[in-house]
PDB file of N, CA and C in Angstrom:
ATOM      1  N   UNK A   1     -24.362   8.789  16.463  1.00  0.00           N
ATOM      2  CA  UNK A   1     -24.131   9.536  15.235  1.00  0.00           C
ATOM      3  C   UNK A   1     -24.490  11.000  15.489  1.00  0.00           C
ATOM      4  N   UNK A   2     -23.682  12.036  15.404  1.00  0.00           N
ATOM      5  CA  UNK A   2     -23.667  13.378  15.406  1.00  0.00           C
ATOM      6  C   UNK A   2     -24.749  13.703  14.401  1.00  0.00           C
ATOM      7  N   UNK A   3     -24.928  15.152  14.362  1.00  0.00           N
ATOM      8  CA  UNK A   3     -26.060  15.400  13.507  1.00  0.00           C
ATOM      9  C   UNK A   3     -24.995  16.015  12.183  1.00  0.00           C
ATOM     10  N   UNK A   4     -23.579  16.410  12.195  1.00  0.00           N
ATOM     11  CA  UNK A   4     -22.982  16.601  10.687  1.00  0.00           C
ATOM     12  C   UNK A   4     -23.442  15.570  10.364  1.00  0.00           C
ATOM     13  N   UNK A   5     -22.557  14.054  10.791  1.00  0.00           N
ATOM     14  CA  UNK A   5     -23.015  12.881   9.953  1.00  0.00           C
ATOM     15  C   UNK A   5     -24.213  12.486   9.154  1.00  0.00           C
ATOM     16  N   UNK A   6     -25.524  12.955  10.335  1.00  0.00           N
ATOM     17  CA  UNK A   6     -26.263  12.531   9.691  1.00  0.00           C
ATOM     18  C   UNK A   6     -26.696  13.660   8.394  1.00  0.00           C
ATOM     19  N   UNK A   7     -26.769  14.510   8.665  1.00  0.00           N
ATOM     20  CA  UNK A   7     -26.889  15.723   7.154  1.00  0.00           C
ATOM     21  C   UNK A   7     -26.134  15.029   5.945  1.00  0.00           C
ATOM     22  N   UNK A   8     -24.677  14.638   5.938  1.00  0.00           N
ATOM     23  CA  UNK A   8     -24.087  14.511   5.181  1.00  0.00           C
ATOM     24  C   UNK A   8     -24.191  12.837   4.337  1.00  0.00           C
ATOM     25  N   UNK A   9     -24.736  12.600   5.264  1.00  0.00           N
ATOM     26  CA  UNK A   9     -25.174  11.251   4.764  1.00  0.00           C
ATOM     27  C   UNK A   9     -26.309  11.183   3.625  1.00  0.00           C
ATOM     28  N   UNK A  10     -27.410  12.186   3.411  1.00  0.00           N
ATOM     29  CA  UNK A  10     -27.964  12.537   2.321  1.00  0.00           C
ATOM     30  C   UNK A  10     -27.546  12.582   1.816  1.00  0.00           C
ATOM     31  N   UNK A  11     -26.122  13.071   1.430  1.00  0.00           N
ATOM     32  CA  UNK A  11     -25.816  13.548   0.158  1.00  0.00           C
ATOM     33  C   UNK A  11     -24.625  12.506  -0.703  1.00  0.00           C
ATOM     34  N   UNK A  12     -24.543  11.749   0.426  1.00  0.00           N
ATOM     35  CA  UNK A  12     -23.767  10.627  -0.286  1.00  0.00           C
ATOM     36  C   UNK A  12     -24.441   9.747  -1.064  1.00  0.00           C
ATOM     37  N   UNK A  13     -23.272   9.512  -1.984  1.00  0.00           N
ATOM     38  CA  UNK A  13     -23.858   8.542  -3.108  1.00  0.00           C
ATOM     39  C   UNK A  13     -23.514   6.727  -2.935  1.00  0.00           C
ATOM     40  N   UNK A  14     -24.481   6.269  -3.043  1.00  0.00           N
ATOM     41  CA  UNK A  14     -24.363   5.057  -2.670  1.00  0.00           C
ATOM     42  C   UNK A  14     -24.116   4.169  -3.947  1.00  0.00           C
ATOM     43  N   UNK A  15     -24.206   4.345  -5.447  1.00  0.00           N
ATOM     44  CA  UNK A  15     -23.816   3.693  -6.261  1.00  0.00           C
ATOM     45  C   UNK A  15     -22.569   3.832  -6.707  1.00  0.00           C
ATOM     46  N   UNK A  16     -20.812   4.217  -5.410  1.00  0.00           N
ATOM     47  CA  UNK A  16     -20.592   4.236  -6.624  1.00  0.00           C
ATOM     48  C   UNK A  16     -19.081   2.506  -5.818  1.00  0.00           C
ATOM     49  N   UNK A  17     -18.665   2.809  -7.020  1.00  0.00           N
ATOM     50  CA  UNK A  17     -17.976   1.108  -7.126  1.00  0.00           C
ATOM     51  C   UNK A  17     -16.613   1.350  -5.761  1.00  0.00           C
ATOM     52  N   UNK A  18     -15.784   0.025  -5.981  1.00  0.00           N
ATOM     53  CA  UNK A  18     -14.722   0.367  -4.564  1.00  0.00           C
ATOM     54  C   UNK A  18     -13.759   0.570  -5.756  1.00  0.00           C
ATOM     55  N   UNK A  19     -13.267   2.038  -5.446  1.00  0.00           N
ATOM     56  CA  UNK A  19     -12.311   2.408  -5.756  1.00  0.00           C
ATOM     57  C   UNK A  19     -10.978   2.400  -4.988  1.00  0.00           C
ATOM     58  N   UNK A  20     -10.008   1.908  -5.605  1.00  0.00           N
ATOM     59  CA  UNK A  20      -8.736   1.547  -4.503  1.00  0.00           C
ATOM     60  C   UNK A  20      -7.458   2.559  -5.738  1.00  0.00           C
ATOM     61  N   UNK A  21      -6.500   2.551  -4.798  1.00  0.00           N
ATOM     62  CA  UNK A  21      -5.418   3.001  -5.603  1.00  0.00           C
ATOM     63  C   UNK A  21      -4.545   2.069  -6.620  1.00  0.00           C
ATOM     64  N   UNK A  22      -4.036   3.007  -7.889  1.00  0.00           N
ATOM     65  CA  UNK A  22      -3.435   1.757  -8.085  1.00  0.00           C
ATOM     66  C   UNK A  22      -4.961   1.319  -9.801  1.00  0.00           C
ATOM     67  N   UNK A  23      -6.060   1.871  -9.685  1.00  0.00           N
ATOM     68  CA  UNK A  23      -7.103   1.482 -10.453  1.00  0.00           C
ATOM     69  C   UNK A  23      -6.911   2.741 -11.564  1.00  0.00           C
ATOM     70  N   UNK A  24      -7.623   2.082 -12.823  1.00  0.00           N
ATOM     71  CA  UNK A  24      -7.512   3.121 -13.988  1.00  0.00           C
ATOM     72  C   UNK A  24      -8.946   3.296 -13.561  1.00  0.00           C
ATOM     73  N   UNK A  25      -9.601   4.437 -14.275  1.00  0.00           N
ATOM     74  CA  UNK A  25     -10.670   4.374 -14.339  1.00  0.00           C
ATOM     75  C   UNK A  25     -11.631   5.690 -15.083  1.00  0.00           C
ATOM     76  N   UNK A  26     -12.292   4.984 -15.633  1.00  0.00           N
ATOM     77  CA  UNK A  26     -13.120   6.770 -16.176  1.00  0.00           C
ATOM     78  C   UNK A  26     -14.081   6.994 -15.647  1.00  0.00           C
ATOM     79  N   UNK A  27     -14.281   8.527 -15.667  1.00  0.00           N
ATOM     80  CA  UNK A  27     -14.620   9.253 -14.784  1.00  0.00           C
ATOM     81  C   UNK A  27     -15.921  10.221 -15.623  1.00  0.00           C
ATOM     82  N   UNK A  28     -16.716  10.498 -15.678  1.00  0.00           N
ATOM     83  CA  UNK A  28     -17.951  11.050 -16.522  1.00  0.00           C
ATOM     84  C   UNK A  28     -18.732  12.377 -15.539  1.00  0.00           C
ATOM     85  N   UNK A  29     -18.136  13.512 -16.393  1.00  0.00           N
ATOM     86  CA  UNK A  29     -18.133  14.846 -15.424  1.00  0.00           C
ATOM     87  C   UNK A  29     -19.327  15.536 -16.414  1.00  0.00           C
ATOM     88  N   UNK A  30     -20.304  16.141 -15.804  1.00  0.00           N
ATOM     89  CA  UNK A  30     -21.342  16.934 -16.400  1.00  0.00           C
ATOM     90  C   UNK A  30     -20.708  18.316 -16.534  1.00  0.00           C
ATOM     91  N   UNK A  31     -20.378  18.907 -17.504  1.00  0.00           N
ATOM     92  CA  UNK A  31     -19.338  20.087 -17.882  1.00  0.00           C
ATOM     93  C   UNK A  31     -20.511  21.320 -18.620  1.00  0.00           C
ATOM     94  N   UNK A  32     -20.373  23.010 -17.819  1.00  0.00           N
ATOM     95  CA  UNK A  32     -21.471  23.344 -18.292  1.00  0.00           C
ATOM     96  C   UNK A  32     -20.672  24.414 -19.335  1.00  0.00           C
ATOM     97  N   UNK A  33     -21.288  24.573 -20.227  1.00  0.00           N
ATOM     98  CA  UNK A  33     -20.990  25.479 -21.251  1.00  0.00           C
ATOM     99  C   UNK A  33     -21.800  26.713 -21.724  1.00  0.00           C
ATOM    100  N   UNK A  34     -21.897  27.771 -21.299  1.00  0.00           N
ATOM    101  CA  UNK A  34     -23.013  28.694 -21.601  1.00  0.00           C
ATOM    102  C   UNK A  34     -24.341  27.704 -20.737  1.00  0.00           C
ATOM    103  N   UNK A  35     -24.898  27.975 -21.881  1.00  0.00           N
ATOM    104  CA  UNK A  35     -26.470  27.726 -21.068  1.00  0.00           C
ATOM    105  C   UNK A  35     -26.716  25.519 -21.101  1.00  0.00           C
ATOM    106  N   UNK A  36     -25.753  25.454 -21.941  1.00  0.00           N
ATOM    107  CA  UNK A  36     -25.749  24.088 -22.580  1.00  0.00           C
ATOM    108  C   UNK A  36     -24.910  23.064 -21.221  1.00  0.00           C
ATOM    109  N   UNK A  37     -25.393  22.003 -21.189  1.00  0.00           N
ATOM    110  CA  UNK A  37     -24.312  21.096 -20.331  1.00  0.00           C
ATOM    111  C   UNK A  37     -24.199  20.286 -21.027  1.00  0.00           C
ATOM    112  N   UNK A  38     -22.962  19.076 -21.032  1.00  0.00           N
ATOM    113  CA  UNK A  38     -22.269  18.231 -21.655  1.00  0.00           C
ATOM    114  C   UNK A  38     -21.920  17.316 -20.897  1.00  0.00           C
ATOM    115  N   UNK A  39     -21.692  15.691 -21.350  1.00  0.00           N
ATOM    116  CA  UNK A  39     -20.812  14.996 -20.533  1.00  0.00           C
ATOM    117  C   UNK A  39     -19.630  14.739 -21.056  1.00  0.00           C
ATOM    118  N   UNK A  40     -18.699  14.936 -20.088  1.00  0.00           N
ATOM    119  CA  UNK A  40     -17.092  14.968 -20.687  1.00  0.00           C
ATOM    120  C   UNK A  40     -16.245  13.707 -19.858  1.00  0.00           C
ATOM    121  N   UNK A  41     -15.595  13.095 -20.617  1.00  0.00           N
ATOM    122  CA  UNK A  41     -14.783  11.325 -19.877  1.00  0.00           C
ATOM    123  C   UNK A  41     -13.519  11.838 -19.758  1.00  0.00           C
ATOM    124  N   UNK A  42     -13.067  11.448 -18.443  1.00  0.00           N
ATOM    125  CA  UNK A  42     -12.136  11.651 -18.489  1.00  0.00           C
ATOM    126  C   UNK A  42     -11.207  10.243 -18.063  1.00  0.00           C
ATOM    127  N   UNK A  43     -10.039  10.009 -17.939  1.00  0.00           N
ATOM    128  CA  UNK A  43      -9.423   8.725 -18.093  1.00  0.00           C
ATOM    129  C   UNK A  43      -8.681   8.668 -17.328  1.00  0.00           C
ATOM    130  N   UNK A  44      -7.491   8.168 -16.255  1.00  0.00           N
ATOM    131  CA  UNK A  44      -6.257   7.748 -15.436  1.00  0.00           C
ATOM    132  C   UNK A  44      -6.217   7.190 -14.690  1.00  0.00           C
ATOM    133  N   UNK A  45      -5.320   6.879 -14.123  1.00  0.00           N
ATOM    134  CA  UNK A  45      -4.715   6.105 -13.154  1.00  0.00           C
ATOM    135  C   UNK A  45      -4.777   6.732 -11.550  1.00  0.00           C
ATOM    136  N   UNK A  46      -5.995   6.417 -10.514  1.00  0.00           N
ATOM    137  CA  UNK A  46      -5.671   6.520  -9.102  1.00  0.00           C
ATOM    138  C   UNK A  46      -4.045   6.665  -8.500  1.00  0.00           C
ATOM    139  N   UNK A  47      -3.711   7.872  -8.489  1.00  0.00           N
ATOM    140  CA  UNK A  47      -2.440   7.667  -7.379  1.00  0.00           C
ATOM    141  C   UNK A  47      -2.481   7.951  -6.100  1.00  0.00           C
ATOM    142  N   UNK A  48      -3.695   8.615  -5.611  1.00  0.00           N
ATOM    143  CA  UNK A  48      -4.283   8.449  -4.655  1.00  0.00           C
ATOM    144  C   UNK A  48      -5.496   8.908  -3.992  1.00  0.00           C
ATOM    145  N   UNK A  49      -5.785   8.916  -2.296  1.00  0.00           N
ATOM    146  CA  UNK A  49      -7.325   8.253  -2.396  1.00  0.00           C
ATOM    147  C   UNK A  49      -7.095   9.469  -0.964  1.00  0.00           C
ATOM    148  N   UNK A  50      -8.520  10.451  -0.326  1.00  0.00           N
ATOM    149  CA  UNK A  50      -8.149  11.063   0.676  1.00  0.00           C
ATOM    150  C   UNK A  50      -9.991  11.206   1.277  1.00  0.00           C
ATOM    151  N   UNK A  51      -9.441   9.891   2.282  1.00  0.00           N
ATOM    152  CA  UNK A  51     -11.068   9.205   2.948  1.00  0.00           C
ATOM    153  C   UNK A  51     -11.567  10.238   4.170  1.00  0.00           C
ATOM    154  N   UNK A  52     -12.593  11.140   3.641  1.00  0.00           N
ATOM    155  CA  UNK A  52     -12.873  11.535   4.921  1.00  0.00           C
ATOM    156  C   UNK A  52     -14.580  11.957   4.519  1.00  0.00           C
ATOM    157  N   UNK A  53     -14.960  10.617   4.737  1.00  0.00           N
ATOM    158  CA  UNK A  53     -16.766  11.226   4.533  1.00  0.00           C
ATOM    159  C   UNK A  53     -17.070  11.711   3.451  1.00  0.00           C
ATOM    160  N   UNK A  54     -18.206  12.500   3.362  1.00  0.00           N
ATOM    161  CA  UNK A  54     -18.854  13.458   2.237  1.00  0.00           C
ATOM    162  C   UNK A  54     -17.289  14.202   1.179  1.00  0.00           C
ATOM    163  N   UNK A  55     -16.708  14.618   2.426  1.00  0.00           N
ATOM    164  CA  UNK A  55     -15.166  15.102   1.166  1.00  0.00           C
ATOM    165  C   UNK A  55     -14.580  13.711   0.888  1.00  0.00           C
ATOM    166  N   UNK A  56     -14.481  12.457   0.911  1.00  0.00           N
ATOM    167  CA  UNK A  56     -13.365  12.057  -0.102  1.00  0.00           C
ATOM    168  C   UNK A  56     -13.134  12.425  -1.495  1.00  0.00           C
ATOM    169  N   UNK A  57     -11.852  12.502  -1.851  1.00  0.00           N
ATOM    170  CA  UNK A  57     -11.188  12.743  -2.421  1.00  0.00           C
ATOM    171  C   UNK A  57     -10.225  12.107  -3.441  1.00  0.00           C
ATOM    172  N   UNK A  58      -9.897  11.801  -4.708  1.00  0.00           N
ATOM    173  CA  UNK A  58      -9.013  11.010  -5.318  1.00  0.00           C
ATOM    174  C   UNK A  58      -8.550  11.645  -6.705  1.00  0.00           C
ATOM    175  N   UNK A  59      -7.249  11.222  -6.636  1.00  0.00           N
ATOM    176  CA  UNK A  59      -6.338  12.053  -7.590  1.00  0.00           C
ATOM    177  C   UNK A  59      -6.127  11.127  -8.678  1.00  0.00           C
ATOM    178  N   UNK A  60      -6.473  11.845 -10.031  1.00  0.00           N
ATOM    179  CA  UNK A  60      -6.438  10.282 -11.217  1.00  0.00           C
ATOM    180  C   UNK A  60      -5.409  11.587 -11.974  1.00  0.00           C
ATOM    181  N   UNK A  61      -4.170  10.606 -12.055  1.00  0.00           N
ATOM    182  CA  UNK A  61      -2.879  11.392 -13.189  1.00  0.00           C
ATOM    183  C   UNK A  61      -3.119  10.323 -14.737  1.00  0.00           C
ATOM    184  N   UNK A  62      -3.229  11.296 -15.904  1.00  0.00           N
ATOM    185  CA  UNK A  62      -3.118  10.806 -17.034  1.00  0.00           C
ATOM    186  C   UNK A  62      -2.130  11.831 -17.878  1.00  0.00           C
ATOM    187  N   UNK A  63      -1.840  11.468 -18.948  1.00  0.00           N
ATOM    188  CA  UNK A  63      -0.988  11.675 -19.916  1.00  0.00           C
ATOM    189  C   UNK A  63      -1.637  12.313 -21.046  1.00  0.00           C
ATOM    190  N   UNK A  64      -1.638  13.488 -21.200  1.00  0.00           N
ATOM    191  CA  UNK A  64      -1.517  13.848 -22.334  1.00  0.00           C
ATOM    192  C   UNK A  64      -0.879  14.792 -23.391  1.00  0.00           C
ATOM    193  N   UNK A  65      -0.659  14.101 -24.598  1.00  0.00           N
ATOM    194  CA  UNK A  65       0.380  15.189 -25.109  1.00  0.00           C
ATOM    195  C   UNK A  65       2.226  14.897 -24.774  1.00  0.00           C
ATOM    196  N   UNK A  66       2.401  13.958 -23.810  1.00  0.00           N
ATOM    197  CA  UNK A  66       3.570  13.640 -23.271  1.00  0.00           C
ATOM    198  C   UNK A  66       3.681  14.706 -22.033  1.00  0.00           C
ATOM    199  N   UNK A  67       2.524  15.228 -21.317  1.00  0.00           N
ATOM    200  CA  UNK A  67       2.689  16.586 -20.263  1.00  0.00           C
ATOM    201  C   UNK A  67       1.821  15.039 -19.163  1.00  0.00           C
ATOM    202  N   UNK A  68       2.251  14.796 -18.109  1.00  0.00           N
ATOM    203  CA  UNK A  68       1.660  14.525 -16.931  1.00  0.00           C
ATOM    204  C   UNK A  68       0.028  15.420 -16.576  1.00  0.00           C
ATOM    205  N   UNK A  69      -0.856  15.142 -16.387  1.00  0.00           N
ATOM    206  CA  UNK A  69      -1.640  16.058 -15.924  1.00  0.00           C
ATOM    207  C   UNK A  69      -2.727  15.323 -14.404  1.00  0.00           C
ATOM    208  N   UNK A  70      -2.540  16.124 -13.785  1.00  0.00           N
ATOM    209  CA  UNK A  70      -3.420  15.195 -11.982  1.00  0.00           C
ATOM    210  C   UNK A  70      -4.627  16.336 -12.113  1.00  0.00           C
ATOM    211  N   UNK A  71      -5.146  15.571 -11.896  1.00  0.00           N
ATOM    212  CA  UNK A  71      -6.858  16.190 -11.118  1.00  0.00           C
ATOM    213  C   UNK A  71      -7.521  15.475  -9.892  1.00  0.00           C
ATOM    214  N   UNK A  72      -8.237  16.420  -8.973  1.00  0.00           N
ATOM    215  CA  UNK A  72      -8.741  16.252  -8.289  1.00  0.00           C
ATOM    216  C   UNK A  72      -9.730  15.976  -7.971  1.00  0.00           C
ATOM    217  N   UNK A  73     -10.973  15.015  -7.426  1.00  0.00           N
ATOM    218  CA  UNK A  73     -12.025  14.701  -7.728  1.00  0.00           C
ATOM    219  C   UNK A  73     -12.434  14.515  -6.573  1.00  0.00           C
ATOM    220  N   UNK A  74     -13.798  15.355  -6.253  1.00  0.00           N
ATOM    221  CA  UNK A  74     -14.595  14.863  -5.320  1.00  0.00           C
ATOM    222  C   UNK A  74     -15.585  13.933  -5.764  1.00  0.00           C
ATOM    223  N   UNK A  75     -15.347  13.101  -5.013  1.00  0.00           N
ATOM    224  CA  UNK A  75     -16.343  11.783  -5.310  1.00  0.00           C
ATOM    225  C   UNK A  75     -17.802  11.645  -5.104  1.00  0.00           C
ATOM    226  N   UNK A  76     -18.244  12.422  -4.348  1.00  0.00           N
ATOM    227  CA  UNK A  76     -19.627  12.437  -3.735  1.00  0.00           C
ATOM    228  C   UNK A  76     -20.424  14.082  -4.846  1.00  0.00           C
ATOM    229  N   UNK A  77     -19.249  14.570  -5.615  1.00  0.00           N
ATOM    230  CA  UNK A  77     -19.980  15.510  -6.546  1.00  0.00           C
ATOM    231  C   UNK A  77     -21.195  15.201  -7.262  1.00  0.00           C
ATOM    232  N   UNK A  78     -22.324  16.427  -6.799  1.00  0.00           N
ATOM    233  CA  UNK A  78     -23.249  15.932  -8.093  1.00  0.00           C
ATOM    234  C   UNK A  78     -22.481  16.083  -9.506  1.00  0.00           C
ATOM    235  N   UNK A  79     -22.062  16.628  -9.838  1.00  0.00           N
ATOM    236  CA  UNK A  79     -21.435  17.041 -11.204  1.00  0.00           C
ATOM    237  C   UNK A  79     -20.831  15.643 -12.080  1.00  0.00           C
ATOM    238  N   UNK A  80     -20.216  14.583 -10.849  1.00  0.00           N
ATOM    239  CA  UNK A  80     -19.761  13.356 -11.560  1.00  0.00           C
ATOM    240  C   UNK A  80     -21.370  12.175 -11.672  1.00  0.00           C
ATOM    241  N   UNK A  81     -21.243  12.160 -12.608  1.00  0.00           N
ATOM    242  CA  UNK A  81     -21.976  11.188 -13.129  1.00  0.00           C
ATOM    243  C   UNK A  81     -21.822   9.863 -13.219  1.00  0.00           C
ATOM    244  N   UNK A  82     -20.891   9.462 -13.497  1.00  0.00           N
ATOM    245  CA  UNK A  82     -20.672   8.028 -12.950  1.00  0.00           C
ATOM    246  C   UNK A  82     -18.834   8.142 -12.797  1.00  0.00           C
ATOM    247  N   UNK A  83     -18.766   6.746 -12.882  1.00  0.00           N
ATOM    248  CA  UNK A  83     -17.179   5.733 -12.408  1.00  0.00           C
ATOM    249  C   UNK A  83     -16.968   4.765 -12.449  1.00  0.00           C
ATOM    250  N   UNK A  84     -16.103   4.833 -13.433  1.00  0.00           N
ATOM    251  CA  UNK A  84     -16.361   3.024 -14.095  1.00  0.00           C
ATOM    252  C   UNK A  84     -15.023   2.398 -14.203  1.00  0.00           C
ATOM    253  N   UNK A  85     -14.842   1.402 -13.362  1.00  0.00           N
ATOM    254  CA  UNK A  85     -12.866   0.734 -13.150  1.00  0.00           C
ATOM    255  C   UNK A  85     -12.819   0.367 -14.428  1.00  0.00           C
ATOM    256  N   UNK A  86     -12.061   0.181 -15.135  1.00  0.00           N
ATOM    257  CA  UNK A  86     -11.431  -0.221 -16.366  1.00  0.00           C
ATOM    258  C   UNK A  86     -10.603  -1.130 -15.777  1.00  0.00           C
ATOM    259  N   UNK A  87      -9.335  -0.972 -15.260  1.00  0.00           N
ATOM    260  CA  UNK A  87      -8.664  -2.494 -14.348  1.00  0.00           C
ATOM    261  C   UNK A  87      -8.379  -1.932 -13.393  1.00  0.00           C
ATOM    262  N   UNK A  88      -7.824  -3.208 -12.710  1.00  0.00           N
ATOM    263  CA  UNK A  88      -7.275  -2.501 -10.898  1.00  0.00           C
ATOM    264  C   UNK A  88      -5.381  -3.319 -11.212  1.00  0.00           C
ATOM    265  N   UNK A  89      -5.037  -2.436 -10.421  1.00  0.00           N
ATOM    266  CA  UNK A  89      -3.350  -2.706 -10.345  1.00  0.00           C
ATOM    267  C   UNK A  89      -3.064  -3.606  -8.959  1.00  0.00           C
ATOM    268  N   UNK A  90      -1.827  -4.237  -8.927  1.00  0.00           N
ATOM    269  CA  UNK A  90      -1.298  -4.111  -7.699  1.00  0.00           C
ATOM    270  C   UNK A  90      -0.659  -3.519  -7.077  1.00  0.00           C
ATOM    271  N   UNK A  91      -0.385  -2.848  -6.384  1.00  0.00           N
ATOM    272  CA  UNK A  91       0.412  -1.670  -5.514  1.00  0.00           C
ATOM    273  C   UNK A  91       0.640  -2.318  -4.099  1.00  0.00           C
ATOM    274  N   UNK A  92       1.912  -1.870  -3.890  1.00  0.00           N
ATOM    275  CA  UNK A  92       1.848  -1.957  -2.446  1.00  0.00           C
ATOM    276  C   UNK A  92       1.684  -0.693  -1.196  1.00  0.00           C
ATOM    277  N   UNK A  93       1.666   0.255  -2.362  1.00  0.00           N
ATOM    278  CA  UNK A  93       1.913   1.955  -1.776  1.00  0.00           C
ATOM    279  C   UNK A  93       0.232   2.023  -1.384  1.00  0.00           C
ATOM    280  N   UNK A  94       0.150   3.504  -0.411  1.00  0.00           N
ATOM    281  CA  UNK A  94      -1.097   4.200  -0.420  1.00  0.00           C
ATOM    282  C   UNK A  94      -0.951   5.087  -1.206  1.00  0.00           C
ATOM    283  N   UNK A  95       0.239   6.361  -1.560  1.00  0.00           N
ATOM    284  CA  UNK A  95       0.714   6.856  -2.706  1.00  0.00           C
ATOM    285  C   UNK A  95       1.022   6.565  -3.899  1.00  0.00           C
ATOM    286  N   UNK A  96       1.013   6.517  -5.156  1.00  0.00           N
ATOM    287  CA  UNK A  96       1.593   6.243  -6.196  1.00  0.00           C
ATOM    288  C   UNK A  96       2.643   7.635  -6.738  1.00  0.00           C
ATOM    289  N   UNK A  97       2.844   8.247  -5.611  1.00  0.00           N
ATOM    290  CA  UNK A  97       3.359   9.983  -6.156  1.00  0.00           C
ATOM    291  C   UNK A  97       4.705   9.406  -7.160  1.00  0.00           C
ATOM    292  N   UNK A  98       5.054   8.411  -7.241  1.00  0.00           N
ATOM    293  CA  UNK A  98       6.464   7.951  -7.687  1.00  0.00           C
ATOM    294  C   UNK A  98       6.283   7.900  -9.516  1.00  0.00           C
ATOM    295  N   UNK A  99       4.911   8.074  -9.445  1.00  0.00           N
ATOM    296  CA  UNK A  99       4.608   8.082 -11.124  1.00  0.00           C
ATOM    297  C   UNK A  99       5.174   9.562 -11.602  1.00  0.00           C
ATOM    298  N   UNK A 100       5.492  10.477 -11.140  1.00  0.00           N
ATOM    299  CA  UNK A 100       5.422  11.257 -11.369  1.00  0.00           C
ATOM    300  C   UNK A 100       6.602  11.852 -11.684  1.00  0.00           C
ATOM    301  N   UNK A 101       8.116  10.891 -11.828  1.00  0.00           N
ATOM    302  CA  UNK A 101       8.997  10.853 -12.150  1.00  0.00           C
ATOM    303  C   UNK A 101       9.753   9.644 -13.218  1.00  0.00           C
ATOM    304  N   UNK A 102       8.218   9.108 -13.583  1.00  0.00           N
ATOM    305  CA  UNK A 102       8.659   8.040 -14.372  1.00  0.00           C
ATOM    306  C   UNK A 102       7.831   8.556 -15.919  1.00  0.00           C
ATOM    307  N   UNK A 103       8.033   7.318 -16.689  1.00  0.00           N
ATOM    308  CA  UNK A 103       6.925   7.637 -18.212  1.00  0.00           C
ATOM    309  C   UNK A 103       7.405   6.618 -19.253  1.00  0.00           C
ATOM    310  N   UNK A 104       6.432   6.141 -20.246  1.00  0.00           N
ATOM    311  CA  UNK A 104       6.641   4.944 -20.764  1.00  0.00           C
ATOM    312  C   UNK A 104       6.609   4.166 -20.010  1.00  0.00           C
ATOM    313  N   UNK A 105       6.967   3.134 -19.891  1.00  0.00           N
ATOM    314  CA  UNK A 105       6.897   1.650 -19.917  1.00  0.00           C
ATOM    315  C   UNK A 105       7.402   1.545 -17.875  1.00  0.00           C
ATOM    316  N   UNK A 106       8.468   2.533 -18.081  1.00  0.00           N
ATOM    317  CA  UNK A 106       8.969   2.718 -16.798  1.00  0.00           C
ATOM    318  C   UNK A 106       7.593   3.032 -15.794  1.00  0.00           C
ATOM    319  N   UNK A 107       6.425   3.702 -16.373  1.00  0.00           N
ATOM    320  CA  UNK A 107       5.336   3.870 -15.632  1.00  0.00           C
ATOM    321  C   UNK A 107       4.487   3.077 -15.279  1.00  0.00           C
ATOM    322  N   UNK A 108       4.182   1.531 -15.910  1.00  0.00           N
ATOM    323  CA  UNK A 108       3.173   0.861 -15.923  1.00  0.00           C
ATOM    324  C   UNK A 108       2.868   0.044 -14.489  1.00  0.00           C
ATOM    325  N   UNK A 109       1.886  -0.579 -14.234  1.00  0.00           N
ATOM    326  CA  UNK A 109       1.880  -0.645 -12.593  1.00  0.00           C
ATOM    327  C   UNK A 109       1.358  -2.587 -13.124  1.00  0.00           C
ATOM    328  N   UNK A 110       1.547  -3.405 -12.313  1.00  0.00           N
ATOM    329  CA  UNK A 110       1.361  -4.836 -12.838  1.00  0.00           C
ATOM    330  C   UNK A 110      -0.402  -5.230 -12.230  1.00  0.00           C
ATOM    331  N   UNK A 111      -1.368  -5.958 -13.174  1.00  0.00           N
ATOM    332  CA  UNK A 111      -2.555  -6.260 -13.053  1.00  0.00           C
ATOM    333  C   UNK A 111      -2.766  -6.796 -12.488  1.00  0.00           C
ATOM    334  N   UNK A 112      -3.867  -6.827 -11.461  1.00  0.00           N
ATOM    335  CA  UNK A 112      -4.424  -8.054 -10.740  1.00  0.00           C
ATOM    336  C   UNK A 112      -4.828  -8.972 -12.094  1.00  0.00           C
ATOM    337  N   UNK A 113      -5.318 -10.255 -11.230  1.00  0.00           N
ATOM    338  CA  UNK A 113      -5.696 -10.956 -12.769  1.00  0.00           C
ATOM    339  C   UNK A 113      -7.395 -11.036 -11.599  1.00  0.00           C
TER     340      UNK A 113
END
């Protein structure tokens, strides 16, 4: 083990759940406002996942308003506070980028049971 690894290994978080693509899930971001901080939920669907250590990375697209909207999330952020699956899908993709031309019903992805 190199010595990045080991630095970066502090800073990883070990509680958090297996996130796969394809999963809804909310997301609980410490949001600062002036002098005040807040926790703010946010909600979507994994379309995808970008594994590399201390940076992974995962993109949750939700809907609002009828506007598509993707965000980016570092996972190992102090700022996220937790992550909590709501359900997991089946997919056969590592991408889901194909959501991104669909909506309604045409969008829905089928449940594991």
């Amino acid at each position: 083990m190199n010595l990045i690894q080991k630095v970066e290994n502090n800073f990883k978080k070990k509680d958090l759940p297996a996130i796969n693509i394809g999963d809804s899930i909310k997301i609980s971001l410490l949001i600062q406002e002036g002098n005040k901080e807040r926790i703010q939920i946010s909600e979507g669907v994994v379309i995808s996942k970008n594994n590399s250590n201390l940076n992974t990375t995962i993109t949750v697209r939700k809907i609002v308003q009828n506007i598509g909207v993707e965000r980016i999330y570092l996972i190992h952020s102090p700022r996220i506070t937790r992550i909590e699956i709501i359900r997991q899908a089946k997919v056969r993709r590592s991408k889901l980028y194909y959501l991104r031309k669909r909506s309604g019903k045409a969008a829905k992805l089928k449940h594991k049971m």
